[in-house]
C-alpha atoms as a PDB file:
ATOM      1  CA  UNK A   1       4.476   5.327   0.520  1.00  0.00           C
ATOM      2  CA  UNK A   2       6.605   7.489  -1.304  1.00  0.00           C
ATOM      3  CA  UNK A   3       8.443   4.402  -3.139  1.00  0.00           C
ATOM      4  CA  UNK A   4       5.665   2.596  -3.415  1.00  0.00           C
ATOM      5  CA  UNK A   5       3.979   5.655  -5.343  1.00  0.00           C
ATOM      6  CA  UNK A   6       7.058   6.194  -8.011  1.00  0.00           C
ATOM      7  CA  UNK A   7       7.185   2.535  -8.274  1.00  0.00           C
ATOM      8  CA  UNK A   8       3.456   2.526  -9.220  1.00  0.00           C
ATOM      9  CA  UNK A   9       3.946   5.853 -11.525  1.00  0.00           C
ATOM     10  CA  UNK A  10       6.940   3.601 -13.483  1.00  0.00           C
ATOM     11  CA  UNK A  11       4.315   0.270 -13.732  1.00  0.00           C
ATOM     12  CA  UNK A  12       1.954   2.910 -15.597  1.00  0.00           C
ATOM     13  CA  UNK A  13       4.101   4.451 -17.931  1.00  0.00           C
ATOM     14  CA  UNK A  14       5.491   0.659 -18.908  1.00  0.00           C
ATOM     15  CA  UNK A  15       1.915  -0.271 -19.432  1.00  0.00           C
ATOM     16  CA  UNK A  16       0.338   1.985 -20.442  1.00  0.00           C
ATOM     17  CA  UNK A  17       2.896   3.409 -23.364  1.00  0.00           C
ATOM     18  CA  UNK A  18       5.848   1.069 -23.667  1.00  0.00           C
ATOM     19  CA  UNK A  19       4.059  -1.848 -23.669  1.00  0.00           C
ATOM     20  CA  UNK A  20       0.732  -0.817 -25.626  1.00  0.00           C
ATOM     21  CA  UNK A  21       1.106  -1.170 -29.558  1.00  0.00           C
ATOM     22  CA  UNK A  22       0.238   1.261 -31.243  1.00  0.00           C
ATOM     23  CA  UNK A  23      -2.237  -1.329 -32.816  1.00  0.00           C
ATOM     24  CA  UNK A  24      -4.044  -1.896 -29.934  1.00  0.00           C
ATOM     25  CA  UNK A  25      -4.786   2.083 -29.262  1.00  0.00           C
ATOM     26  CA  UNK A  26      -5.895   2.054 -32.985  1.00  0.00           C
ATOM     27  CA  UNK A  27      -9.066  -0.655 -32.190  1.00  0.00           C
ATOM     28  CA  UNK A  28      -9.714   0.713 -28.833  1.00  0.00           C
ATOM     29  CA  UNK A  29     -10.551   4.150 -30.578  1.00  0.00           C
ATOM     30  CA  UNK A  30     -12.525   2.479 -32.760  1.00  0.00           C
ATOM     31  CA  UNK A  31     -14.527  -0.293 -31.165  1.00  0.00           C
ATOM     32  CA  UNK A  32     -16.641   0.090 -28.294  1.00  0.00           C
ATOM     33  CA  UNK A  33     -15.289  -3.670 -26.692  1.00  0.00           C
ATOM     34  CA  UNK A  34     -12.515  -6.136 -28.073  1.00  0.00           C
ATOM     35  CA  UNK A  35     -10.008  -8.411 -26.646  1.00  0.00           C
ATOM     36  CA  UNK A  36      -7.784  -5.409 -27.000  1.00  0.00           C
ATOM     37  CA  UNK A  37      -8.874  -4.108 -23.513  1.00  0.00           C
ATOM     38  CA  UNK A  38      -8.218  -7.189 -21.825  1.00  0.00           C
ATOM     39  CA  UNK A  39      -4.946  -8.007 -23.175  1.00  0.00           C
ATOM     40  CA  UNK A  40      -4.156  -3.777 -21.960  1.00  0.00           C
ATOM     41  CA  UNK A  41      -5.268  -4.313 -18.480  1.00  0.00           C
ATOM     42  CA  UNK A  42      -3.770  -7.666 -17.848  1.00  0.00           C
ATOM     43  CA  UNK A  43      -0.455  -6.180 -18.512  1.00  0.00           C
ATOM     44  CA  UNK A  44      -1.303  -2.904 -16.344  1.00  0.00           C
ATOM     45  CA  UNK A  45      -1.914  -5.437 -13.494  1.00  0.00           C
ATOM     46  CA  UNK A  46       0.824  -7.267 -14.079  1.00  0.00           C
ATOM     47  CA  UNK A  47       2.638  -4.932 -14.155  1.00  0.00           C
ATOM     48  CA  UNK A  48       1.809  -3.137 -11.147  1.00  0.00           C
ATOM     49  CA  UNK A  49       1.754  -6.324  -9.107  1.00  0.00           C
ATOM     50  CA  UNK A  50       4.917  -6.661  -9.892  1.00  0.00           C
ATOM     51  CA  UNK A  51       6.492  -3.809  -9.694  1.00  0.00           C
ATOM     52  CA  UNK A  52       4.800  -3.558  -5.811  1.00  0.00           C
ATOM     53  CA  UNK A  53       7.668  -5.999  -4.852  1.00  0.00           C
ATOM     54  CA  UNK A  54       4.380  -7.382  -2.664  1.00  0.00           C
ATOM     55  CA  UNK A  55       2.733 -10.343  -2.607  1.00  0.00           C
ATOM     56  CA  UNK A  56      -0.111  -8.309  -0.335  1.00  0.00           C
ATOM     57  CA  UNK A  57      -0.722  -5.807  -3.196  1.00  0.00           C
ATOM     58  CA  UNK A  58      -2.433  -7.746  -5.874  1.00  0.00           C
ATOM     59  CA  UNK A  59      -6.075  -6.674  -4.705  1.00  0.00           C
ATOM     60  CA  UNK A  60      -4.843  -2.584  -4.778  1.00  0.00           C
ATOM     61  CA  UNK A  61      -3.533  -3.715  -8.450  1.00  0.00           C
ATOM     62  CA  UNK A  62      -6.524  -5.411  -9.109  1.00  0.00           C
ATOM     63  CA  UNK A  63      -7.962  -1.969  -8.083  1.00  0.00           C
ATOM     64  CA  UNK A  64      -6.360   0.102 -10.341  1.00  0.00           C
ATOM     65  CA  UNK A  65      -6.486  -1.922 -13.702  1.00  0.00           C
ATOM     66  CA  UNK A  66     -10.182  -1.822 -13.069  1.00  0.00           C
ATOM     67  CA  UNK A  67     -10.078   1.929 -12.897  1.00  0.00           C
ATOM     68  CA  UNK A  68      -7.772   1.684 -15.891  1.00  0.00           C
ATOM     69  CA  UNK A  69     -10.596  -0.607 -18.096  1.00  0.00           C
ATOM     70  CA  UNK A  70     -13.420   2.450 -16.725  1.00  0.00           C
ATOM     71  CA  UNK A  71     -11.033   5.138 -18.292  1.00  0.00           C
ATOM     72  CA  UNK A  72      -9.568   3.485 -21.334  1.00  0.00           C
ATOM     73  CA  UNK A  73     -13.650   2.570 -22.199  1.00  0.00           C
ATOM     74  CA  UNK A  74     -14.677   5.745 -21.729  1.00  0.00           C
ATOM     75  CA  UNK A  75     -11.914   7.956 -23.245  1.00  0.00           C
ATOM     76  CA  UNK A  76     -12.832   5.589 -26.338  1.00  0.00           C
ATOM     77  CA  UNK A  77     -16.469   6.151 -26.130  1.00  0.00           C
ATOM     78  CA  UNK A  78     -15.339   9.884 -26.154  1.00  0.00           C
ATOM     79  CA  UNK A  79     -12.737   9.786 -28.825  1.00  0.00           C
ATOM     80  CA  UNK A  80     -15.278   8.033 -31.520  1.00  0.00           C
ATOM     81  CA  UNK A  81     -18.239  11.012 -30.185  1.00  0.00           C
ATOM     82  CA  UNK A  82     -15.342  13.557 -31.261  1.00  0.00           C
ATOM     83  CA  UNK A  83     -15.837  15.272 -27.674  1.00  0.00           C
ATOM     84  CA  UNK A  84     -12.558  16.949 -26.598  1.00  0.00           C
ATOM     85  CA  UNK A  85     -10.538  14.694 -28.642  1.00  0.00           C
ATOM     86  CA  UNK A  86      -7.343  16.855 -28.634  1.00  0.00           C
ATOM     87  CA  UNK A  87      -7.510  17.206 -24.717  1.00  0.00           C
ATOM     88  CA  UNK A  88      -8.793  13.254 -23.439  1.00  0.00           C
ATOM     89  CA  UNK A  89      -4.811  12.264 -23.750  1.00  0.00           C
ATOM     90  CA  UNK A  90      -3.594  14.843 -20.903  1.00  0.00           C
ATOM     91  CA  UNK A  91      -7.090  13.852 -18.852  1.00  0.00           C
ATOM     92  CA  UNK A  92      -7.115  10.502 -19.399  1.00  0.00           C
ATOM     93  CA  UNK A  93      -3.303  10.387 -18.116  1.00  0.00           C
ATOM     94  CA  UNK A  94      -4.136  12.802 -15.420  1.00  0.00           C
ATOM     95  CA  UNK A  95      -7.149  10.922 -14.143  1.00  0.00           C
ATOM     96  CA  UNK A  96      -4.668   7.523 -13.900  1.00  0.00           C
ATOM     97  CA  UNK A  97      -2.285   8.985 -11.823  1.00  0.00           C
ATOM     98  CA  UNK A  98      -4.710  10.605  -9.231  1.00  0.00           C
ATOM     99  CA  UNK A  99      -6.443   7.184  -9.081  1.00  0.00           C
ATOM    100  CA  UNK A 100      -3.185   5.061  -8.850  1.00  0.00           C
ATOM    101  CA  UNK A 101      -1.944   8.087  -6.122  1.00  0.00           C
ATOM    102  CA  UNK A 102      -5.353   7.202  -4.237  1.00  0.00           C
ATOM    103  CA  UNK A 103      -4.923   3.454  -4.376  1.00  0.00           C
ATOM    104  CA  UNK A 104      -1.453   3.923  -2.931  1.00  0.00           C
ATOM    105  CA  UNK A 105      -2.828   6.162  -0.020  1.00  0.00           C
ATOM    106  CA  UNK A 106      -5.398   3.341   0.417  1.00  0.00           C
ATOM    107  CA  UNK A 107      -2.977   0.326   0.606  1.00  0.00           C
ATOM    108  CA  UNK A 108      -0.715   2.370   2.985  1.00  0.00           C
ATOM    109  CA  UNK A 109      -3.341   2.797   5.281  1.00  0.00           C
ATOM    110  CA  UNK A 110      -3.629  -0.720   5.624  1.00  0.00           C
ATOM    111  CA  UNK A 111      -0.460  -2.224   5.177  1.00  0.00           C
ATOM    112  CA  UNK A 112       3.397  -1.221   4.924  1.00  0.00           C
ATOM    113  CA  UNK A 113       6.119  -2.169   2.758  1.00  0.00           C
ATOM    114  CA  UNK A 114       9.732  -3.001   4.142  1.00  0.00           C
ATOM    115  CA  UNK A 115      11.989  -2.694   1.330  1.00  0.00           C
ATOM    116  CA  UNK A 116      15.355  -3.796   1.118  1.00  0.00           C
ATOM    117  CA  UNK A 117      18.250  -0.841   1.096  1.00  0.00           C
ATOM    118  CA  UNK A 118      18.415  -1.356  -3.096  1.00  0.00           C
ATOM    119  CA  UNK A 119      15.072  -0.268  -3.613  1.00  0.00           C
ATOM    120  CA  UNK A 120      15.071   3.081  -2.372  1.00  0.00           C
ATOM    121  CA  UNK A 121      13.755   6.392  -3.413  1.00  0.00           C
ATOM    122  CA  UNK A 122      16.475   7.356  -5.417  1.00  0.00           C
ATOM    123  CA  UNK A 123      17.088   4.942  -7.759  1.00  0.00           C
ATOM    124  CA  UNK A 124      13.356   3.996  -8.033  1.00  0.00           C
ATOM    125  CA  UNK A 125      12.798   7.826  -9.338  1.00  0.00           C
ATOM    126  CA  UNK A 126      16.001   7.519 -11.362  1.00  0.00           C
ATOM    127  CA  UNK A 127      14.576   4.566 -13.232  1.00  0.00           C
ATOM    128  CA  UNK A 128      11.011   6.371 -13.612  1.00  0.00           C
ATOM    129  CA  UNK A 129      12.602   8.976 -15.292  1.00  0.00           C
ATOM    130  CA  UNK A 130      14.448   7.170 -17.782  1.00  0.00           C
ATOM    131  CA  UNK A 131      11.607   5.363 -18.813  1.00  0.00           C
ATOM    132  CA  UNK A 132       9.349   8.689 -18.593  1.00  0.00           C
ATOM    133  CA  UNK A 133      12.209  10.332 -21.285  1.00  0.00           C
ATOM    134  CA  UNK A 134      11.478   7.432 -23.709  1.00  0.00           C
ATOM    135  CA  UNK A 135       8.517   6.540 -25.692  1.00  0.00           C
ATOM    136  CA  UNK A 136       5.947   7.811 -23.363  1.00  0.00           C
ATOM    137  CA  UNK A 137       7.761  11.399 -23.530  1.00  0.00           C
ATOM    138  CA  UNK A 138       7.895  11.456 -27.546  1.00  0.00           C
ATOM    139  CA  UNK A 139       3.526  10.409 -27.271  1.00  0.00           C
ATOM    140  CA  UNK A 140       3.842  13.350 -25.219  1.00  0.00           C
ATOM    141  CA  UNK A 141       5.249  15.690 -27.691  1.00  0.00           C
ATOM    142  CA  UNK A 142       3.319  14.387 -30.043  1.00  0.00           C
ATOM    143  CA  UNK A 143      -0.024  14.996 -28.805  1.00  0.00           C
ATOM    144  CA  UNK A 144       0.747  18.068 -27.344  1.00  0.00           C
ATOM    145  CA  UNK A 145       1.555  19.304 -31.183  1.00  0.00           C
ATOM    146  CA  UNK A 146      -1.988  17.576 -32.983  1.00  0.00           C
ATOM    147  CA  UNK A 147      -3.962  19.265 -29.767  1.00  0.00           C
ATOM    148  CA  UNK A 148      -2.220  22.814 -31.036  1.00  0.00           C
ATOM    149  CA  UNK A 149      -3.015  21.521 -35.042  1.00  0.00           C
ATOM    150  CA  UNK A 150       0.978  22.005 -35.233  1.00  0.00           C
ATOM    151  CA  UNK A 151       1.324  19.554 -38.448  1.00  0.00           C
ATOM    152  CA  UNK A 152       4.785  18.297 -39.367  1.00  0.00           C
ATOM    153  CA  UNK A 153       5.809  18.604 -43.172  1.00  0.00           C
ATOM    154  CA  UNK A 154       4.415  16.175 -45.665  1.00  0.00           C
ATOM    155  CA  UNK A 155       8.488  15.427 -46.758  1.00  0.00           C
ATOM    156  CA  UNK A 156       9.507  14.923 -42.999  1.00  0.00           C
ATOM    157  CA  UNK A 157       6.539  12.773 -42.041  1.00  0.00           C
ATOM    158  CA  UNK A 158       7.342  10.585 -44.967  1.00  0.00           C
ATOM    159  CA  UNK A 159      10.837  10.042 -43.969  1.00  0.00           C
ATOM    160  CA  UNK A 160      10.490   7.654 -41.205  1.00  0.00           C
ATOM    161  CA  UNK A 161      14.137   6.886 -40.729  1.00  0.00           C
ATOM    162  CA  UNK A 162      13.960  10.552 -39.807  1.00  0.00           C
ATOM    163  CA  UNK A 163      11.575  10.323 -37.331  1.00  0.00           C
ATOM    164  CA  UNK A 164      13.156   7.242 -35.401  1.00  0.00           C
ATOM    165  CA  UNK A 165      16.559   9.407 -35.612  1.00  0.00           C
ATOM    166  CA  UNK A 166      14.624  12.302 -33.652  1.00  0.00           C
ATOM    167  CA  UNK A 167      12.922   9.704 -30.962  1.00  0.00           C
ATOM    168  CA  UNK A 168      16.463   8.381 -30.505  1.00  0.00           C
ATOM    169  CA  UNK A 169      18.028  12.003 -29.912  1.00  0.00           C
ATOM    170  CA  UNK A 170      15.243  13.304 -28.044  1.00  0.00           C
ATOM    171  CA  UNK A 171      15.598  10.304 -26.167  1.00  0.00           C
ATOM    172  CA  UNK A 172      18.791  10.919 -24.711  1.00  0.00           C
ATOM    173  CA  UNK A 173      18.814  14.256 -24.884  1.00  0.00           C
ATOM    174  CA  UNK A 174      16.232  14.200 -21.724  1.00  0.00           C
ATOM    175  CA  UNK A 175      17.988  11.686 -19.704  1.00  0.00           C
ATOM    176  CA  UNK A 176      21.469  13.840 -20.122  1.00  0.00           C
ATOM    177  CA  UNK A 177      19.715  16.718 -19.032  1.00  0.00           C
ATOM    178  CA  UNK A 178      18.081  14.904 -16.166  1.00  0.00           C
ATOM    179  CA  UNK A 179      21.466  13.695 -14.934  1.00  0.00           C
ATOM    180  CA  UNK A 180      23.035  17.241 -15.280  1.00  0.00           C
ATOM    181  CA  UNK A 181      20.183  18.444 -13.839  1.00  0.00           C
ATOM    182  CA  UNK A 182      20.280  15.892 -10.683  1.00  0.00           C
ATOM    183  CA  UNK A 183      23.386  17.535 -10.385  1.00  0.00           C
ATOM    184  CA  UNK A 184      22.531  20.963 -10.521  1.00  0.00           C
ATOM    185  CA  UNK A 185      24.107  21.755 -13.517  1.00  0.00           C
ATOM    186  CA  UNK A 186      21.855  24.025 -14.976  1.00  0.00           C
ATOM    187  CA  UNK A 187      24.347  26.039 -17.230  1.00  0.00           C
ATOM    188  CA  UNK A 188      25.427  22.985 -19.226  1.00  0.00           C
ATOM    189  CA  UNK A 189      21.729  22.336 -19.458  1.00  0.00           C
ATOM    190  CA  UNK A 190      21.605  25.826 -20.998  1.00  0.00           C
ATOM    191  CA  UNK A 191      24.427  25.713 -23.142  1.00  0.00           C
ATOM    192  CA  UNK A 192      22.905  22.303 -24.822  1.00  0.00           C
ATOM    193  CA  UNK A 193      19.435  23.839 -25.731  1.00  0.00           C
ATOM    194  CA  UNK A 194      21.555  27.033 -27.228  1.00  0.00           C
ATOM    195  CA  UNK A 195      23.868  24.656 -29.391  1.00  0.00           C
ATOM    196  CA  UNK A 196      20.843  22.809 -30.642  1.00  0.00           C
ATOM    197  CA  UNK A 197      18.919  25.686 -31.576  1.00  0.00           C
ATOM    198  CA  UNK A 198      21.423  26.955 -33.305  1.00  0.00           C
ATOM    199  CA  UNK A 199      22.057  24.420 -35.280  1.00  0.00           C
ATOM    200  CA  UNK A 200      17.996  23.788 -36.093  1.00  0.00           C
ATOM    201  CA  UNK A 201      18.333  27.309 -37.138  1.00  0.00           C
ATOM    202  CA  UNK A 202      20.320  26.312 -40.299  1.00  0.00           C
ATOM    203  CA  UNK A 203      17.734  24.304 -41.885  1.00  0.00           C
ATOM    204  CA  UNK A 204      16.304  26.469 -44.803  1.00  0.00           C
ATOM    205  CA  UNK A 205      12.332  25.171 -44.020  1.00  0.00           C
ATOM    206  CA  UNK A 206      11.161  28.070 -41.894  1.00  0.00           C
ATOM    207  CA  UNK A 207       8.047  25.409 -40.645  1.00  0.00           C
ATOM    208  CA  UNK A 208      10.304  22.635 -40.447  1.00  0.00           C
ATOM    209  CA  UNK A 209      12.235  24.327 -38.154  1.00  0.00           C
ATOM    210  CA  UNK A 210      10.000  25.665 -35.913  1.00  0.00           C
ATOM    211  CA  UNK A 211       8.506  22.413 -35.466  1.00  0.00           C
ATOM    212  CA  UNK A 212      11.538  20.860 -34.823  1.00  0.00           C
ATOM    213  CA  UNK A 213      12.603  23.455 -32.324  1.00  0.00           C
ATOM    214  CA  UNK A 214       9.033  23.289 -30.471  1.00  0.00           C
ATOM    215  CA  UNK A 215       9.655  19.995 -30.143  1.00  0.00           C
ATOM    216  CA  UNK A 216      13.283  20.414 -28.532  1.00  0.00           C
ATOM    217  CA  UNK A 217      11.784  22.968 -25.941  1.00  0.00           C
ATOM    218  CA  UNK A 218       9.150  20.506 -24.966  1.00  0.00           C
ATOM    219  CA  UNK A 219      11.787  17.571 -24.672  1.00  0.00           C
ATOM    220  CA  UNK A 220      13.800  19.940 -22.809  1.00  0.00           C
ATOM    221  CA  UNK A 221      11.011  20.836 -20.508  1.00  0.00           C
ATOM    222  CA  UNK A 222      10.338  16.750 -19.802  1.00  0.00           C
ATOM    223  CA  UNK A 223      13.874  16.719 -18.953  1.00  0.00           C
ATOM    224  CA  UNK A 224      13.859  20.240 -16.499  1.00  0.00           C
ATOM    225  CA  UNK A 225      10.763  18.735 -15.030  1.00  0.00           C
ATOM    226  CA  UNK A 226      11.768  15.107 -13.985  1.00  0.00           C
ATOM    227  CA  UNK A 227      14.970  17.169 -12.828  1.00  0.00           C
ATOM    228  CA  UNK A 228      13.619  19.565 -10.720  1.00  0.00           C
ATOM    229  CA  UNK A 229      11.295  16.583  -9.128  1.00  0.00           C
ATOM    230  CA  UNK A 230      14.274  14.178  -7.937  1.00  0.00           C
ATOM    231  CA  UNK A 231      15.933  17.073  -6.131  1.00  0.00           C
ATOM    232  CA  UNK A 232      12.894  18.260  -4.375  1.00  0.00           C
ATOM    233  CA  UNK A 233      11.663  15.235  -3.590  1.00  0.00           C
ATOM    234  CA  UNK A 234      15.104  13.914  -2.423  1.00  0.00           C
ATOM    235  CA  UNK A 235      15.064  17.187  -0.027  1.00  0.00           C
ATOM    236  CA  UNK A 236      12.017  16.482   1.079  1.00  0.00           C
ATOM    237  CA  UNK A 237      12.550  13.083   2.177  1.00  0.00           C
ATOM    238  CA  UNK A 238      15.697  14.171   4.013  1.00  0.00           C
ATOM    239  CA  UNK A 239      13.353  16.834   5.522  1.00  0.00           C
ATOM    240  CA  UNK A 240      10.932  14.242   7.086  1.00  0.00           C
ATOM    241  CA  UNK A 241      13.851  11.658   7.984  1.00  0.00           C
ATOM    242  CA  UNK A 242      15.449  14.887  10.454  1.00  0.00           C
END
């Protein structure tokens, strides 16, 4: 179950952020139906079909991108009413994992998996994470700073060969710290977060900076998080398998 489950958790985060346009969230927030939602959950079931490695799993997939359709409509429906708009990200995201982590349950109860040796619980969380530290993790950030009405500078948000730069660093910024972090190298961790802040502490934009160094700490935290997770959940798996 526990493969199964990250395996799910990656088919989300491909579906549901790197392969959703921009475009497409743009008309769902502002039309009650459109093709939009269609084209959105046939990729979510594709992609979790897929990404089952089962034949037996398309009706649990089926499952979940109709859960998906009941969510994305309503957090719309709530968006365009203006009720909790600065919270309906983290709930709406929140609300698809407990429902995909039920479906799993669900389908384990009635059927079981063999994978092959390569498709483990290592590298399946492995390849989660690195996918978790790229777009979805910058949407992250992002709507964790309009929820708090922190507002990037008019000059930096105009430079958008800036803002790709910062994607790209924050990008790989997370996955090194994951892998030293996998490792338990938590000092080197440490001594990366101190060298960048220093350096954001040049900049002569007192706001600029401490948007730019909120950011950082929340990238960091992605990265300390995903970390943390692969080593306890790789000791608890070696717990159960004693």
């Amino acid at each position: 179950m526990h493969t199964l489950l990250i395996l799910q958790f990656t088919a989300h985060t491909l579906a549901d952020f790197n392969f959703q346009p921009q475009t497409w969230c743009d008309v769902k927030n502002s039309k009650k139906i459109s093709k939009v939602y269609f084209y959105h959950i046939a990729v979510v079931f594709v992609c979790s079909w897929v990404l089952s490695f089962s034949v037996s799993f398309w009706w649990a997939a089926l499952l979940i991108a109709a859960f998906h359709f009941l969510l994305d409509v309503t957090k719309s429906y709530l968006f365009r009413k203006g009720i909790a708009e600065n919270y309906l990200f983290f709930i709406d995201q929140i609300l698809h994992l407990l429902i995909i982590t039920g479906v799993v349950y669900l389908f384990s109860k009635k059927a079981l998996i063999q994978y092959p040796p390569f498709i483990s619980i290592n590298p399946v969380f492995i390849l989660f994470a690195v996918i978790a530290s790229s777009k979805p993790s910058n949407i992250f950030i992002k709507k964790y700073m309009e929820a708090n009405n922190i507002v990037i500078a008019k000059k930096e948000k105009d430079n958008e060969q800036l803002l790709k730069a910062g994607r790209v660093i924050g990008f790989l910024e997370r996955v090194l710290s994951f892998i030293l972090i996998s490792f338990d190298q938590f000092a080197a961790v440490g001594f990366i977060i101190a060298a960048k802040s220093i350096l954001r502490f040049k900049d002569s934009d007192t706001a600029q900076t401490e948007y730019l160094l909120i950011g950082s700490f929340l990238s960091f935290g992605i990265a300390i998080l995903l970390g943390i997770a692969y080593s306890e959940l790789i000791l608890f798996i070696s717990i159960c398998q004693i």
